[in-house]
N, C-alpha and C. Protein backbone atom coordinates (compact mmCIF):
# COMPACT_ATOMS: atom_id res chain seq x y z
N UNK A 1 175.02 110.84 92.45
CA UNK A 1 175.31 109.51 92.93
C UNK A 1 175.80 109.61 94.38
N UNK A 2 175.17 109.15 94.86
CA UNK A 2 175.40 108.56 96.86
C UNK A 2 176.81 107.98 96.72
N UNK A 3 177.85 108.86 97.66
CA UNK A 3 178.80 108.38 98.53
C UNK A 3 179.08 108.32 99.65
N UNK A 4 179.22 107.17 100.23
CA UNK A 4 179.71 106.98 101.60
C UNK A 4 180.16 107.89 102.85
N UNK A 5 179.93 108.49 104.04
CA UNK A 5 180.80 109.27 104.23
C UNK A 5 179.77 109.80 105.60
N UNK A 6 180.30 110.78 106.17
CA UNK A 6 179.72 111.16 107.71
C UNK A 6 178.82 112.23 107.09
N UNK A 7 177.84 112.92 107.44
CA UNK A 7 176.65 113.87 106.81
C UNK A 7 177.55 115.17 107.86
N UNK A 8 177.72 116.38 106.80
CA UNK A 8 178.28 117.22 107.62
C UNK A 8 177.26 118.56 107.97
N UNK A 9 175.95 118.04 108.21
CA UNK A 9 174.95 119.22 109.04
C UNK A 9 175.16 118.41 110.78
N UNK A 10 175.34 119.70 111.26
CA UNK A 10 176.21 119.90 113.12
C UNK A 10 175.17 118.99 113.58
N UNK A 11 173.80 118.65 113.59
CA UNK A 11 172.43 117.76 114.29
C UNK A 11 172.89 116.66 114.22
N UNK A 12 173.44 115.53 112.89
CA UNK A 12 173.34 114.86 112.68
C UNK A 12 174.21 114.00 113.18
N UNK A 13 174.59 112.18 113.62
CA UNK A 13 175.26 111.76 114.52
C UNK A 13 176.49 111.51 113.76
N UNK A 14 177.25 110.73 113.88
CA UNK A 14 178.78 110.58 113.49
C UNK A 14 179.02 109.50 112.82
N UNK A 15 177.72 108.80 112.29
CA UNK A 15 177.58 107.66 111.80
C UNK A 15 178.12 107.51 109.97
N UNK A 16 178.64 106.61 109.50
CA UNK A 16 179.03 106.74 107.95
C UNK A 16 177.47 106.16 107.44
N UNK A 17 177.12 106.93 106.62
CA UNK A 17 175.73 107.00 106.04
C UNK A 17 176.10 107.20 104.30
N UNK A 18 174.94 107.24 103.51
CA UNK A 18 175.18 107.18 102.18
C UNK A 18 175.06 108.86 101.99
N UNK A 19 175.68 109.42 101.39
CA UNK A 19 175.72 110.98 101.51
C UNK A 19 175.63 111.93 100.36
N UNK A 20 174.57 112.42 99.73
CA UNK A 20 174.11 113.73 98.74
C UNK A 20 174.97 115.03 98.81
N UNK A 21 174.95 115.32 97.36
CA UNK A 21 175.09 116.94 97.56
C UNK A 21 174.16 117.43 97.54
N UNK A 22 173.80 118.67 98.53
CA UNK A 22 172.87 119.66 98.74
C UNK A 22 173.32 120.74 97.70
N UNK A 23 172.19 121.17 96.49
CA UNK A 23 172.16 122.08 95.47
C UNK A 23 172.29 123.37 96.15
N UNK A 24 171.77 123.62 97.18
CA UNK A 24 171.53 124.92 97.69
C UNK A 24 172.46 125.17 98.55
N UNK A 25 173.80 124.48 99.54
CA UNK A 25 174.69 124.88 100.40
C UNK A 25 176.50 123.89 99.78
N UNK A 26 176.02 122.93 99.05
CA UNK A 26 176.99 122.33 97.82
C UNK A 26 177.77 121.67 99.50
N UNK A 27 177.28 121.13 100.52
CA UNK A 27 177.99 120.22 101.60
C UNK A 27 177.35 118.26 101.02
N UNK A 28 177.91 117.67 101.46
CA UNK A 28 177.46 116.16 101.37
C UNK A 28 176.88 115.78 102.73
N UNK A 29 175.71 115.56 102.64
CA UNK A 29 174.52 115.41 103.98
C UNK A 29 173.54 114.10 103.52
N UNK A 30 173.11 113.93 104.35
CA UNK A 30 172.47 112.38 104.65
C UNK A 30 171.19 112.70 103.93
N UNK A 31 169.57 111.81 103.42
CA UNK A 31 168.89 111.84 102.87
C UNK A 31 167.89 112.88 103.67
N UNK A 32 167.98 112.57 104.78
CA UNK A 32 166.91 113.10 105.76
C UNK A 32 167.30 114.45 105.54
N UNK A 33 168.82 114.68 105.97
CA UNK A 33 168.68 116.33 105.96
C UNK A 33 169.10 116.95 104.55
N UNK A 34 169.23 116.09 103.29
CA UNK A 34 169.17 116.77 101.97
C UNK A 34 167.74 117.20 101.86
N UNK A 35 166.40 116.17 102.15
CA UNK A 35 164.97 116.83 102.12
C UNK A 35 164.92 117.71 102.77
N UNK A 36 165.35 117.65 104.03
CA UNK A 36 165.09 118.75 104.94
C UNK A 36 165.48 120.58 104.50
N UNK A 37 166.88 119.94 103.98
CA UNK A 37 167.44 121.28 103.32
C UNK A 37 166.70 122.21 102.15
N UNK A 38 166.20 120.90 101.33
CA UNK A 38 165.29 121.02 99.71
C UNK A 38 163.51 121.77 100.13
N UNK A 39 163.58 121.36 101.55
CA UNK A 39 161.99 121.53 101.90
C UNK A 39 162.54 123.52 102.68
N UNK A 40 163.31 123.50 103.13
CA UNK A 40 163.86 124.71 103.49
C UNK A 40 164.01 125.92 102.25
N UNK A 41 165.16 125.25 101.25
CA UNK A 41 165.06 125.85 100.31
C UNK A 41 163.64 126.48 99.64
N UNK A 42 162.95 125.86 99.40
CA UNK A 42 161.36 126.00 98.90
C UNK A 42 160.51 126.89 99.12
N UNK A 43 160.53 127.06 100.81
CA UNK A 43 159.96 127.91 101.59
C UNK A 43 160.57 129.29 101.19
N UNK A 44 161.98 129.17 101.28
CA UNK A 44 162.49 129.75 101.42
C UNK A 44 161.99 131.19 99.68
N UNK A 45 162.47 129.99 98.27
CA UNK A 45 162.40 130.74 97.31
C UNK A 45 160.39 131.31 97.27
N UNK A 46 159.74 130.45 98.03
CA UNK A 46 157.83 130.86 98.03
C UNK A 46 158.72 132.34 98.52
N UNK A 47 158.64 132.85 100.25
CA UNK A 47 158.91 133.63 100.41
C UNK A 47 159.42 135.31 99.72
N UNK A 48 160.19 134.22 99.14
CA UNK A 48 161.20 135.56 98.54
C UNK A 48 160.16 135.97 96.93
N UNK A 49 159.58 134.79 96.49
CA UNK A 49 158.33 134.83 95.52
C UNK A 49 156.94 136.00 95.81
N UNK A 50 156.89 135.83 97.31
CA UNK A 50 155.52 136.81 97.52
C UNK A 50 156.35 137.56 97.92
N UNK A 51 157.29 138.31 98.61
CA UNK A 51 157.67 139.61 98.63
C UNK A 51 158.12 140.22 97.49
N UNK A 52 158.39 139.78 96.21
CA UNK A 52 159.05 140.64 95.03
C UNK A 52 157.63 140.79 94.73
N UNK A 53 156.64 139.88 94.68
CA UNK A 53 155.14 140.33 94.25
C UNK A 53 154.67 141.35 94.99
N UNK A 54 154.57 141.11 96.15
CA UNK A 54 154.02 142.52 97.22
C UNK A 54 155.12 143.50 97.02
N UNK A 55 156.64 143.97 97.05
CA UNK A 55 156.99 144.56 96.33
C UNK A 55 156.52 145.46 95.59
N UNK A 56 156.29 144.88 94.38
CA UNK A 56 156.39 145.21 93.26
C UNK A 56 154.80 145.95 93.16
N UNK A 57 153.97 145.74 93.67
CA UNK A 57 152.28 146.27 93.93
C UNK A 57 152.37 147.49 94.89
N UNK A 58 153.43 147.34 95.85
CA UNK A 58 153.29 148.55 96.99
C UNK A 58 154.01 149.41 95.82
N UNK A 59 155.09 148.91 95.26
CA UNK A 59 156.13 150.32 94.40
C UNK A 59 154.89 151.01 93.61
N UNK A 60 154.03 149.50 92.69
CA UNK A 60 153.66 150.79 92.13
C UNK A 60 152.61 151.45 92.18
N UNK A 61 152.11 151.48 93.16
CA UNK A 61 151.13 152.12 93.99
C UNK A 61 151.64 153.49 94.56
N UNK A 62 152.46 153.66 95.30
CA UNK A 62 153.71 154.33 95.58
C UNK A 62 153.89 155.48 94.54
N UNK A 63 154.30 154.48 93.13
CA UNK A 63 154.58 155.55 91.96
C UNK A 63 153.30 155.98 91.70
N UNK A 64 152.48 155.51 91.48
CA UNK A 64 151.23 156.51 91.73
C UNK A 64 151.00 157.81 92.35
N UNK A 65 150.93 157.38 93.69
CA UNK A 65 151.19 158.87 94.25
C UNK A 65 151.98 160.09 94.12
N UNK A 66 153.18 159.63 94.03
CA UNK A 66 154.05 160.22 93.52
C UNK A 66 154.04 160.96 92.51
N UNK A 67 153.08 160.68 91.45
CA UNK A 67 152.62 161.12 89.98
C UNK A 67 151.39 162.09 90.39
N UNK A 68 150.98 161.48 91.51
CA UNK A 68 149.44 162.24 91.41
C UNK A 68 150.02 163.53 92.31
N UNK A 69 150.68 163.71 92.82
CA UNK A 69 151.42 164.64 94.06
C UNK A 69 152.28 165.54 92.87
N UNK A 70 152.89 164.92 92.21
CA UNK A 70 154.13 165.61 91.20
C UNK A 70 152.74 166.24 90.24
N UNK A 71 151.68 165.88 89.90
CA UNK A 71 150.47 166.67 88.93
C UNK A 71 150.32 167.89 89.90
N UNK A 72 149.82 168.06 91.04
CA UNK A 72 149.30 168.85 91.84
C UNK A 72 149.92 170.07 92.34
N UNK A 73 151.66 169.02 92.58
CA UNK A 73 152.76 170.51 92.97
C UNK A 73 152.56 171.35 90.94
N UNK A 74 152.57 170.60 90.03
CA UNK A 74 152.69 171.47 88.79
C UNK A 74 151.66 172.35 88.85
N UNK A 75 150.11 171.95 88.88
CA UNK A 75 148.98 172.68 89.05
C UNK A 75 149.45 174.12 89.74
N UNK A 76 149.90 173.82 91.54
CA UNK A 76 150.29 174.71 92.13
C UNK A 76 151.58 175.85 91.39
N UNK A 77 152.15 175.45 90.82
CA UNK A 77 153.33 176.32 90.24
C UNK A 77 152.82 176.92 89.32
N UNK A 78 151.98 176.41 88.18
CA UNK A 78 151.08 177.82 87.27
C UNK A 78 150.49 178.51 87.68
N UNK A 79 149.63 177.87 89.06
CA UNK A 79 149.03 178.89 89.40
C UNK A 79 149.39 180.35 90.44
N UNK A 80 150.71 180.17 90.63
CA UNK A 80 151.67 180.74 91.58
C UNK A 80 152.22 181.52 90.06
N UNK A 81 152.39 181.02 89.04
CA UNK A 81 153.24 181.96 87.88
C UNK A 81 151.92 182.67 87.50
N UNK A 82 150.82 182.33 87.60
CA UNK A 82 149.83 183.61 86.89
C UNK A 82 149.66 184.45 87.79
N UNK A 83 149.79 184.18 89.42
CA UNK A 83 149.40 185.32 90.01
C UNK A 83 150.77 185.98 90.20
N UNK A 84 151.88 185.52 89.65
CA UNK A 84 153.23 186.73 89.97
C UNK A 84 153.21 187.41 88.15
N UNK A 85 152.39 186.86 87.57
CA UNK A 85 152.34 187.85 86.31
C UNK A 85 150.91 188.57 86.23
N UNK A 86 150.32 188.14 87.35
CA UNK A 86 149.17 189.45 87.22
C UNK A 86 149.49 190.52 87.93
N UNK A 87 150.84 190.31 89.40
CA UNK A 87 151.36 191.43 89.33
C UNK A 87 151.81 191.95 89.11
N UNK A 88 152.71 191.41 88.04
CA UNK A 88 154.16 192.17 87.16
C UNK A 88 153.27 192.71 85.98
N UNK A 89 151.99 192.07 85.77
CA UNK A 89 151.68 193.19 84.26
C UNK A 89 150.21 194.23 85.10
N UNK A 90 149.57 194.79 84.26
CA UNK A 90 148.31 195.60 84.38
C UNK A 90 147.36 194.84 84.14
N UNK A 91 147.09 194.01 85.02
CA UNK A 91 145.75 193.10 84.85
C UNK A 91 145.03 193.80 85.62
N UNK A 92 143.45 192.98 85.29
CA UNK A 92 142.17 193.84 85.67
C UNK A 92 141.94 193.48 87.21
N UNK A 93 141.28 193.94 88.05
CA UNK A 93 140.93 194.08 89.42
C UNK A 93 140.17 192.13 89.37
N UNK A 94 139.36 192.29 88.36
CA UNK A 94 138.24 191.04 88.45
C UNK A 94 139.71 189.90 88.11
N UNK A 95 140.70 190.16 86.92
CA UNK A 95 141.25 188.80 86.93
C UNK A 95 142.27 188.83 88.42
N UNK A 96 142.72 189.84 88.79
CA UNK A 96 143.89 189.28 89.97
C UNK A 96 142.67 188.74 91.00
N UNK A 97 141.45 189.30 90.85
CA UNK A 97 140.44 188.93 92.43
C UNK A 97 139.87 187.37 92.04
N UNK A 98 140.12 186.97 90.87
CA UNK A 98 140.02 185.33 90.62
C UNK A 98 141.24 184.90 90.72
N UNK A 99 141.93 185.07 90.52
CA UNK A 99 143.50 184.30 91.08
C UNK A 99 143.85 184.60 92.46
N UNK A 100 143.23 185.46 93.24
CA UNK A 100 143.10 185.87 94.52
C UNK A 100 142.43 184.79 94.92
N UNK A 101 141.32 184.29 94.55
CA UNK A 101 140.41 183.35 95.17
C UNK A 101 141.05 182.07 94.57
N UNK A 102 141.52 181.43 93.66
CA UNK A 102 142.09 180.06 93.20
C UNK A 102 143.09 179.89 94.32
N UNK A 103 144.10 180.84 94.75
CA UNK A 103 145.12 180.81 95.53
C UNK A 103 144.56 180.47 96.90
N UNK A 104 143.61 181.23 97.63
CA UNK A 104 143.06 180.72 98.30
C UNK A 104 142.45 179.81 98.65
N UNK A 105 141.62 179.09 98.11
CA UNK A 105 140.69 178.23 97.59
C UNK A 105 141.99 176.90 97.82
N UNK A 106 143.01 176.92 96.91
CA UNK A 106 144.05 175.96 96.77
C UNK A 106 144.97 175.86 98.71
N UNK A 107 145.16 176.77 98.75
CA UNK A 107 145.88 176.56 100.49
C UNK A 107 144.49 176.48 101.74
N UNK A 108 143.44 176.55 101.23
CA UNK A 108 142.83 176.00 102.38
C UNK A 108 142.38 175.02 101.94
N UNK A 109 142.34 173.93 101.22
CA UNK A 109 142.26 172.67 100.51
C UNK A 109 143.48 172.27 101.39
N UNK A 110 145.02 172.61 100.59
CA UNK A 110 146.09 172.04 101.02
C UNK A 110 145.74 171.79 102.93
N UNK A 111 145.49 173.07 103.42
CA UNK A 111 145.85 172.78 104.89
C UNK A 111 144.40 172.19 105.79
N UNK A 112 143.60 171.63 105.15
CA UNK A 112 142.24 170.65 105.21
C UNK A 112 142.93 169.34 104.78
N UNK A 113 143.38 169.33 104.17
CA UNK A 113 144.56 167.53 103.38
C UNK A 113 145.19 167.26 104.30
N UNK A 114 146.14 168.62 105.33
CA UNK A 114 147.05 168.26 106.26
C UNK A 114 146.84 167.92 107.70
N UNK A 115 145.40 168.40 107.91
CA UNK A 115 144.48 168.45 109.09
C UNK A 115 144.24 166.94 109.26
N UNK A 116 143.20 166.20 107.85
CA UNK A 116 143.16 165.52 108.05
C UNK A 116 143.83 163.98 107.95
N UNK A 117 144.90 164.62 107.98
CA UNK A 117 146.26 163.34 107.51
C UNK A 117 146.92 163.34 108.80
């Protein structure tokens, strides 16, 4: 319900006008600048609407990588534990000379990824 009274947004003149509460700043302001405020507000919650959406698409895109990077360092760590147990046991010439070549094979991949990044 409209009461009487001066609109207390700083623009507005000094005149006694019929005066709203604004939901969003809880001051008593004139009609013009309660829309004005309500049309502000709006924008305001769209805004904050498409960034929790874009947000929320970059994160999990993001976590993606993160997963696909966290698969790859694991890949890399077995294959770093078979070749420190082909030298800690008596393996054959042919299996350390295939884990010789995976190891290889894997760091000139890695530093071709880093080249072209």
């Amino acid at each position: 319900m409209p009461q009487l009274g001066r609109c207390t947004d700083e623009t507005c003149t000094n005149e006694t006008k019929q005066l709203y509460e604004c939901h969003c700043c809880i001051r008593f302001i004139c009609l013009p600048h309660l829309i004005e405020h309500d049309e502000k507000a709006t924008v305001n919650k769209q805004q904050l609407q498409t960034c929790i959406i874009q947000l929320t698409s970059v994160l999990s895109t993001f976590e993606m990588i993160i997963e696909e990077h966290m698969r790859v360092i694991e890949q890399h760590k077995t294959l770093l534990e078979k070749g420190k147990a082909a030298l800690a046991t008596a393996s054959s010439a042919n299996e350390m000379q295939n884990i010789l070549d995976q190891v290889q094979t894997t760091i000139a991949a890695n530093q071709n990824s880093k080249i072209s990044k």
